[in-house]
C-alpha atoms as a PDB file:
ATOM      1  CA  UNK A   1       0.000   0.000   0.000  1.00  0.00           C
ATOM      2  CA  UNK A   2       3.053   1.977   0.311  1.00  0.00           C
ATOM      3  CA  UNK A   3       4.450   1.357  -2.801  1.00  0.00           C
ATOM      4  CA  UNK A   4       7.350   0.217  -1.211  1.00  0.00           C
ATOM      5  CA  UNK A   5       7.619  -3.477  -3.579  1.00  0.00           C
ATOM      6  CA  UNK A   6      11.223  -4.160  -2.234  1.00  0.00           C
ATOM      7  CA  UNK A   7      10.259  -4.403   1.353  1.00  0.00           C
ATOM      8  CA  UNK A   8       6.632  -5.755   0.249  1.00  0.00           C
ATOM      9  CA  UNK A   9       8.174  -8.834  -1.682  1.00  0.00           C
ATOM     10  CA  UNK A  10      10.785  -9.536   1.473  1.00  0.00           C
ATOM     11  CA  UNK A  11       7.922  -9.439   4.163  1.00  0.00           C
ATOM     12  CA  UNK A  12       5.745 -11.903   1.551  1.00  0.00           C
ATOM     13  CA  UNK A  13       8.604 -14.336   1.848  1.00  0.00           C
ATOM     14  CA  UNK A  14       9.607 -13.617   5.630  1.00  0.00           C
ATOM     15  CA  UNK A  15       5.725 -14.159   5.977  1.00  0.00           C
ATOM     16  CA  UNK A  16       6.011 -17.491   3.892  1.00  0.00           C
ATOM     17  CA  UNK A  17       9.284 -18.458   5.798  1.00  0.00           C
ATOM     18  CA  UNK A  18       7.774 -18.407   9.197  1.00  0.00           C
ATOM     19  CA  UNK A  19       4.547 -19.946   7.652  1.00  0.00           C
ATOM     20  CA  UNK A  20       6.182 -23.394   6.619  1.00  0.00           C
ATOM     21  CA  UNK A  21       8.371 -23.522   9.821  1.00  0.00           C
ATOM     22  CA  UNK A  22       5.495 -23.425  11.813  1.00  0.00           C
ATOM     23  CA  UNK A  23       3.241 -25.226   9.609  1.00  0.00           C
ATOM     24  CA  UNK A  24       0.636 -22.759   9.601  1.00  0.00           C
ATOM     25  CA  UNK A  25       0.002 -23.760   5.661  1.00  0.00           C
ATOM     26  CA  UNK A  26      -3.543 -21.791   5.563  1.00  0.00           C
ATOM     27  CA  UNK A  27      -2.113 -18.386   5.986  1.00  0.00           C
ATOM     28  CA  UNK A  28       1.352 -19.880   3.729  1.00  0.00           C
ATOM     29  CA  UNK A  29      -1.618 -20.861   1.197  1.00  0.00           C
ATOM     30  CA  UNK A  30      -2.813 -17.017   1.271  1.00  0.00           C
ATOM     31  CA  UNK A  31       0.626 -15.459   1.226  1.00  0.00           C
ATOM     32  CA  UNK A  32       1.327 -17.459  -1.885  1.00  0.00           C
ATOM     33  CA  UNK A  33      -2.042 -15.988  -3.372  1.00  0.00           C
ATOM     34  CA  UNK A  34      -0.774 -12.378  -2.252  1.00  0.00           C
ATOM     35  CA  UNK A  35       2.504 -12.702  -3.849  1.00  0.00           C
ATOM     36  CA  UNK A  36       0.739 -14.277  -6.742  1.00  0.00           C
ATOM     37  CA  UNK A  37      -1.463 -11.120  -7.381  1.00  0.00           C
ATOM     38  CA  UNK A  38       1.135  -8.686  -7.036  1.00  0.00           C
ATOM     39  CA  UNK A  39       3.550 -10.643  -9.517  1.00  0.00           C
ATOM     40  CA  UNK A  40       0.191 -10.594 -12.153  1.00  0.00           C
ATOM     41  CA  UNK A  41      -0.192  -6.996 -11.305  1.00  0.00           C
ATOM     42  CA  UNK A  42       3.533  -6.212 -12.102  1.00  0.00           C
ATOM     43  CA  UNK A  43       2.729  -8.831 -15.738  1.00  0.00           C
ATOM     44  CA  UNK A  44       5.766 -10.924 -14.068  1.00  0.00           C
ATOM     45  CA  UNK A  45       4.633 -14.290 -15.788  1.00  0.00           C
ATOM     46  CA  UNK A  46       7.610 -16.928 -14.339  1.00  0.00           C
ATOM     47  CA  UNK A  47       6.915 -15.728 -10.975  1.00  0.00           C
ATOM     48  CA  UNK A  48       2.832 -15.372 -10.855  1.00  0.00           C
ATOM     49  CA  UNK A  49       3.141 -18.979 -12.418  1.00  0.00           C
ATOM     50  CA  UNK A  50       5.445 -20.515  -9.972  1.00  0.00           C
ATOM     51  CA  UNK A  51       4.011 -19.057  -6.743  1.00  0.00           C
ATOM     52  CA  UNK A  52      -0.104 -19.642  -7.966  1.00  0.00           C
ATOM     53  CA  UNK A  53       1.231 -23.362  -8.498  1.00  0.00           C
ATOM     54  CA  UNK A  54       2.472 -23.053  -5.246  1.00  0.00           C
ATOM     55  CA  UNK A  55      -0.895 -21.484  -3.704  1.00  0.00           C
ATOM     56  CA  UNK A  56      -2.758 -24.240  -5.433  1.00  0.00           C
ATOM     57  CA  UNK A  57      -0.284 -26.874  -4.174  1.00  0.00           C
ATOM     58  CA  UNK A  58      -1.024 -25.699  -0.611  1.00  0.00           C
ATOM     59  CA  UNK A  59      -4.161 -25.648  -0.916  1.00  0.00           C
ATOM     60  CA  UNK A  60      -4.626 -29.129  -1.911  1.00  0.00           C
ATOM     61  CA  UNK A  61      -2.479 -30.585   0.181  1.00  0.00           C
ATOM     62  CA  UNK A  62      -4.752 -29.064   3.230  1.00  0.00           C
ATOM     63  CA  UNK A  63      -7.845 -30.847   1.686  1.00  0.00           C
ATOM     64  CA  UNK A  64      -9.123 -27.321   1.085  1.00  0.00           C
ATOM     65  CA  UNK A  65     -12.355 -27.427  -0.583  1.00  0.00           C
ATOM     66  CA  UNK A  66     -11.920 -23.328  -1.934  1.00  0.00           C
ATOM     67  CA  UNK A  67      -9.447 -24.112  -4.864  1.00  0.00           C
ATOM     68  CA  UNK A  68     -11.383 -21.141  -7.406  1.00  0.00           C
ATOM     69  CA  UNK A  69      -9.069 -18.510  -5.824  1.00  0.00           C
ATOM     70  CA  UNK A  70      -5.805 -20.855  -7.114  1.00  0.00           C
ATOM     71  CA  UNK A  71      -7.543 -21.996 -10.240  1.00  0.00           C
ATOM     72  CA  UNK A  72      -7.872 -18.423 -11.259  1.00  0.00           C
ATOM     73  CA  UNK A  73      -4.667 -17.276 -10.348  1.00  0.00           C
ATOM     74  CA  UNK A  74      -3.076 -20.352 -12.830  1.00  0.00           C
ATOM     75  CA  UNK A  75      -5.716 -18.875 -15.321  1.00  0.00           C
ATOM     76  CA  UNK A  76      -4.695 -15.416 -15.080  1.00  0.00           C
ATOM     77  CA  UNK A  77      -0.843 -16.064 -15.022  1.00  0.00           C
ATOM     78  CA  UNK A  78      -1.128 -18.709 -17.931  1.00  0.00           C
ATOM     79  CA  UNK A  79      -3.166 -16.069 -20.122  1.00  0.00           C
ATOM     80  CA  UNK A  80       0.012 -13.744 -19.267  1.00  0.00           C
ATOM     81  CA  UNK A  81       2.141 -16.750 -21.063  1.00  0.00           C
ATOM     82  CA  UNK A  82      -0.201 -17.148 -23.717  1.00  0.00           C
ATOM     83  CA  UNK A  83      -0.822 -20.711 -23.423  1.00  0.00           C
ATOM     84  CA  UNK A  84      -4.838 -20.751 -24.447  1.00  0.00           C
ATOM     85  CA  UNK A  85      -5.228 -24.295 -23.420  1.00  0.00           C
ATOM     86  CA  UNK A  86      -4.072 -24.349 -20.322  1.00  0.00           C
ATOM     87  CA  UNK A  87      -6.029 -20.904 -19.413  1.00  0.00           C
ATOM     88  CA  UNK A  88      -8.935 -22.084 -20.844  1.00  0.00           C
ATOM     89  CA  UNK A  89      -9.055 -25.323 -18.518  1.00  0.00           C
ATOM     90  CA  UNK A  90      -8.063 -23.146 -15.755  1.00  0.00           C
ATOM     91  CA  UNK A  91     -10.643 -20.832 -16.225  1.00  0.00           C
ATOM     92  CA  UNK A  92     -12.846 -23.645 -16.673  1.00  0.00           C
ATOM     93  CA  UNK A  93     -12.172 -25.345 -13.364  1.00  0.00           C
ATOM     94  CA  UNK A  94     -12.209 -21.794 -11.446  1.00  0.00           C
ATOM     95  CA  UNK A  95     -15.416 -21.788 -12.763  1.00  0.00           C
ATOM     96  CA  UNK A  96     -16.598 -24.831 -11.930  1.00  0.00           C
ATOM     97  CA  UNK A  97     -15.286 -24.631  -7.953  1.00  0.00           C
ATOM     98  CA  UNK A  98     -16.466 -20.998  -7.808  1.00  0.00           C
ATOM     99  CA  UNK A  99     -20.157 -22.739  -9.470  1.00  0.00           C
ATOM    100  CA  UNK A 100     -19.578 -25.551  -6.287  1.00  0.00           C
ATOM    101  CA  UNK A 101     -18.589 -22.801  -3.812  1.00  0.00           C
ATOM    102  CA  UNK A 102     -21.829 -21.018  -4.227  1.00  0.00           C
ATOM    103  CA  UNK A 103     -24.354 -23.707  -4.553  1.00  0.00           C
ATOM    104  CA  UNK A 104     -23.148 -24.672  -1.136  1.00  0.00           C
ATOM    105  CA  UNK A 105     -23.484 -21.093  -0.097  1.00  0.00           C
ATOM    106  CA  UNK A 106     -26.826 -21.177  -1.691  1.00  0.00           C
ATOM    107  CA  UNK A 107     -27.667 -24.437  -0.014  1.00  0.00           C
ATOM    108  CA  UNK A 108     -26.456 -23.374   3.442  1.00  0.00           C
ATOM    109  CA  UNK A 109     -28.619 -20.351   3.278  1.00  0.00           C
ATOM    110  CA  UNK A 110     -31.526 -22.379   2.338  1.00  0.00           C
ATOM    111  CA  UNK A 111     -31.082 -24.405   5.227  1.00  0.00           C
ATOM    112  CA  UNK A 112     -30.600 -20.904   7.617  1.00  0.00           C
ATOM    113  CA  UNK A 113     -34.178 -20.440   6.488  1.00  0.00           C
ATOM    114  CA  UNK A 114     -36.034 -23.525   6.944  1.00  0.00           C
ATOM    115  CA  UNK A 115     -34.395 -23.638  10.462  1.00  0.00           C
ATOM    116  CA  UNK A 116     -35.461 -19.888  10.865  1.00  0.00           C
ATOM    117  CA  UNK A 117     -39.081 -20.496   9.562  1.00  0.00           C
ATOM    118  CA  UNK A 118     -39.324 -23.624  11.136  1.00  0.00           C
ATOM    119  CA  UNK A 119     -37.995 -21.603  14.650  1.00  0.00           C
ATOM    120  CA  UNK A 120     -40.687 -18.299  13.834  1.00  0.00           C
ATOM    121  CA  UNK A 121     -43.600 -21.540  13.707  1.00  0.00           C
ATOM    122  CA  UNK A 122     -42.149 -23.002  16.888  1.00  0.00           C
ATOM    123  CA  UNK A 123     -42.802 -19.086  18.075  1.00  0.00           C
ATOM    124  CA  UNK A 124     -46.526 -19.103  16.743  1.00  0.00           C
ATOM    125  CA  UNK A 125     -47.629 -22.463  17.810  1.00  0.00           C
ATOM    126  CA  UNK A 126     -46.521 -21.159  21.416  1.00  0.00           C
ATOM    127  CA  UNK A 127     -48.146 -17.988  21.100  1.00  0.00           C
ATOM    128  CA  UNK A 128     -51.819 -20.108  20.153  1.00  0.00           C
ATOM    129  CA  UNK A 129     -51.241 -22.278  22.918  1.00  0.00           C
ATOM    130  CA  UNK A 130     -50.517 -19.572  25.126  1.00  0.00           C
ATOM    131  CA  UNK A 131     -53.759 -18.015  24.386  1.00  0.00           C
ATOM    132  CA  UNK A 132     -55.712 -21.156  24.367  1.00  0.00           C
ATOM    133  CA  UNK A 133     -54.699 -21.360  27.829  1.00  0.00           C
ATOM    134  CA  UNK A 134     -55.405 -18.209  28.466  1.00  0.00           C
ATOM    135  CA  UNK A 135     -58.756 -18.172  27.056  1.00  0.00           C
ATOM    136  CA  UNK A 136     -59.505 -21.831  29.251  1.00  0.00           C
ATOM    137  CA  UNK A 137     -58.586 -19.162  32.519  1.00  0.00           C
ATOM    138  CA  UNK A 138     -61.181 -16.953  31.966  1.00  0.00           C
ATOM    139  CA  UNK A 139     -63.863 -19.378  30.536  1.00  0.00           C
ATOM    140  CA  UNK A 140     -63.268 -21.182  33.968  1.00  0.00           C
ATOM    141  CA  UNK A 141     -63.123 -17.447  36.028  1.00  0.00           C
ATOM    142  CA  UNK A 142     -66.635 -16.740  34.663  1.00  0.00           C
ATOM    143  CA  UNK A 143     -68.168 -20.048  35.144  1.00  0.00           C
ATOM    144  CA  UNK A 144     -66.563 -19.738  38.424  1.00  0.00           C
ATOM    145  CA  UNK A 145     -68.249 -15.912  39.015  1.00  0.00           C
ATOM    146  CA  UNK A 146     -71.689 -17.295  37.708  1.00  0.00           C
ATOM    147  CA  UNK A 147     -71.448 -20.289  40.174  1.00  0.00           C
ATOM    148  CA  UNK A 148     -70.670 -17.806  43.076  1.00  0.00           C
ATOM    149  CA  UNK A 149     -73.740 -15.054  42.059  1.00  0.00           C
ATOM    150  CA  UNK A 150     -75.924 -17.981  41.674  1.00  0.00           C
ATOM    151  CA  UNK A 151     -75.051 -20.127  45.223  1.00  0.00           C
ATOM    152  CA  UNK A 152     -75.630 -15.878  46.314  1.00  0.00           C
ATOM    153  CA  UNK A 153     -79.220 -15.635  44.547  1.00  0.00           C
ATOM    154  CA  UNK A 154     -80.018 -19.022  45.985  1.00  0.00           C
ATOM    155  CA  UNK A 155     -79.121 -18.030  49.442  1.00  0.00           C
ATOM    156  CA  UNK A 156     -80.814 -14.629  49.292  1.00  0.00           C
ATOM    157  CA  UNK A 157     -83.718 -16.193  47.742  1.00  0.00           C
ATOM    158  CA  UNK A 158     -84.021 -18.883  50.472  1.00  0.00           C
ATOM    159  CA  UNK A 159     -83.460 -15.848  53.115  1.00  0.00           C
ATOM    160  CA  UNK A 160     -86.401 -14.091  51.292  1.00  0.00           C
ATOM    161  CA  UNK A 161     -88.812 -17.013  51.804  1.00  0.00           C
ATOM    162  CA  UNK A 162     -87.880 -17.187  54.951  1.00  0.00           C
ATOM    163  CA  UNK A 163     -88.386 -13.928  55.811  1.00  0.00           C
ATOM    164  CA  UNK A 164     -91.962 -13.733  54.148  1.00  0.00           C
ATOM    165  CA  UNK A 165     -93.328 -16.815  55.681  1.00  0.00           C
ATOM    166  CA  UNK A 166     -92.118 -15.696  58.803  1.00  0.00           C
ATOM    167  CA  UNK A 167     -94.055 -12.076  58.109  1.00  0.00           C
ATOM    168  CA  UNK A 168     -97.096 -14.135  57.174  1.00  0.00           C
ATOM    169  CA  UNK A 169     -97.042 -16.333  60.071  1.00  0.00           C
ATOM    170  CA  UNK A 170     -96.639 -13.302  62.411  1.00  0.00           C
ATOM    171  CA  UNK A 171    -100.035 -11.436  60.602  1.00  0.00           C
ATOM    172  CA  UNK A 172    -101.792 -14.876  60.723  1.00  0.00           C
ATOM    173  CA  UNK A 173    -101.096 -15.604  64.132  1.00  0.00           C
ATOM    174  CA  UNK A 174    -100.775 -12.210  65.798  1.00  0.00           C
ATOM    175  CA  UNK A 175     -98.774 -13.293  69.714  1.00  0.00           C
ATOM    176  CA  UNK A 176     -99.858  -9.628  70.996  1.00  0.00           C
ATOM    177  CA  UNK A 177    -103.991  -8.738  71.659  1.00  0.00           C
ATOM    178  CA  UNK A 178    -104.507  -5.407  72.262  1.00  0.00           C
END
């Protein structure tokens, strides 16, 4: 970024250095793609051959299952060579690993949202039972209410009875004679 390529390219292979000695061959893989891309920027073809073989190389030999970034890189330094056939099946298997890469992207966020519709029905079917429940509470608070006022009118009905044949026996059988 500094346009400083000197101390760019020595870092790149300090970077790589350190990378194979500790056998950290993911970031060595990525290095290799970095140095790659500069050397195609700068139109060097023997070295943006030699280090995308070596990205590619790397990556295979980790079982990666990205291999579009190295298949491109061999596609854009062989076009730099002019050998057709070899870019062309470069290009042609960057194409078909970048085609893999996103049907699996594609398929993983199909997945995302059957998981996240299948979550949101989870979420509704709660949310019915909820006020099923809900709507069982009061049904059972209002029978319970109308139970209660009508034990009340039954006892202040009885109570009423009461209280007029009590008034009726009193008038029909007056205790007091004047």
């Amino acid at each position: 970024k500094k346009q400083n390529q000197n101390l760019a390219i020595q870092y790149f292979h300090k970077a790589i250095n350190a990378d194979v000695k500790l056998k950290n061959f993911a970031n060595a893989s990525i290095t290799y793609s970095d140095l790659t891309s500069y050397y195609l920027s700068e139109n060097q073809k023997d070295s943006s051959l030699y280090y995308a073989k070596k990205a590619l190389a790397t990556s295979m030999a980790m079982g990666s299952k990205d291999l579009a970034q190295g298949y491109e890189h061999l596609y854009q330094s062989y076009k730099l060579y002019g050998n057709t056939d070899s870019a062309y099946k470069y290009q042609g298997l960057a194409l078909t690993a970048k085609d893999s890469i996103y049907k699996a992207t594609v398929k993983s966020l199909a997945d995302f949202q059957k998981l996240s519709f299948n979550a949101q029905v989870q979420v509704q079917e709660v949310e019915k039972e909820k006020a099923a429940i809900q709507t069982k509470i009061r049904t059972y608070v209002l029978l319970a209410a109308i139970g209660v006022l009508m034990l009340l009118a039954g006892i202040f009905y009885r109570n009423n009875r009461q209280k007029q044949k009590a008034n009726l026996s009193r008038i029909r059988n007056p205790q007091w004679k004047l």
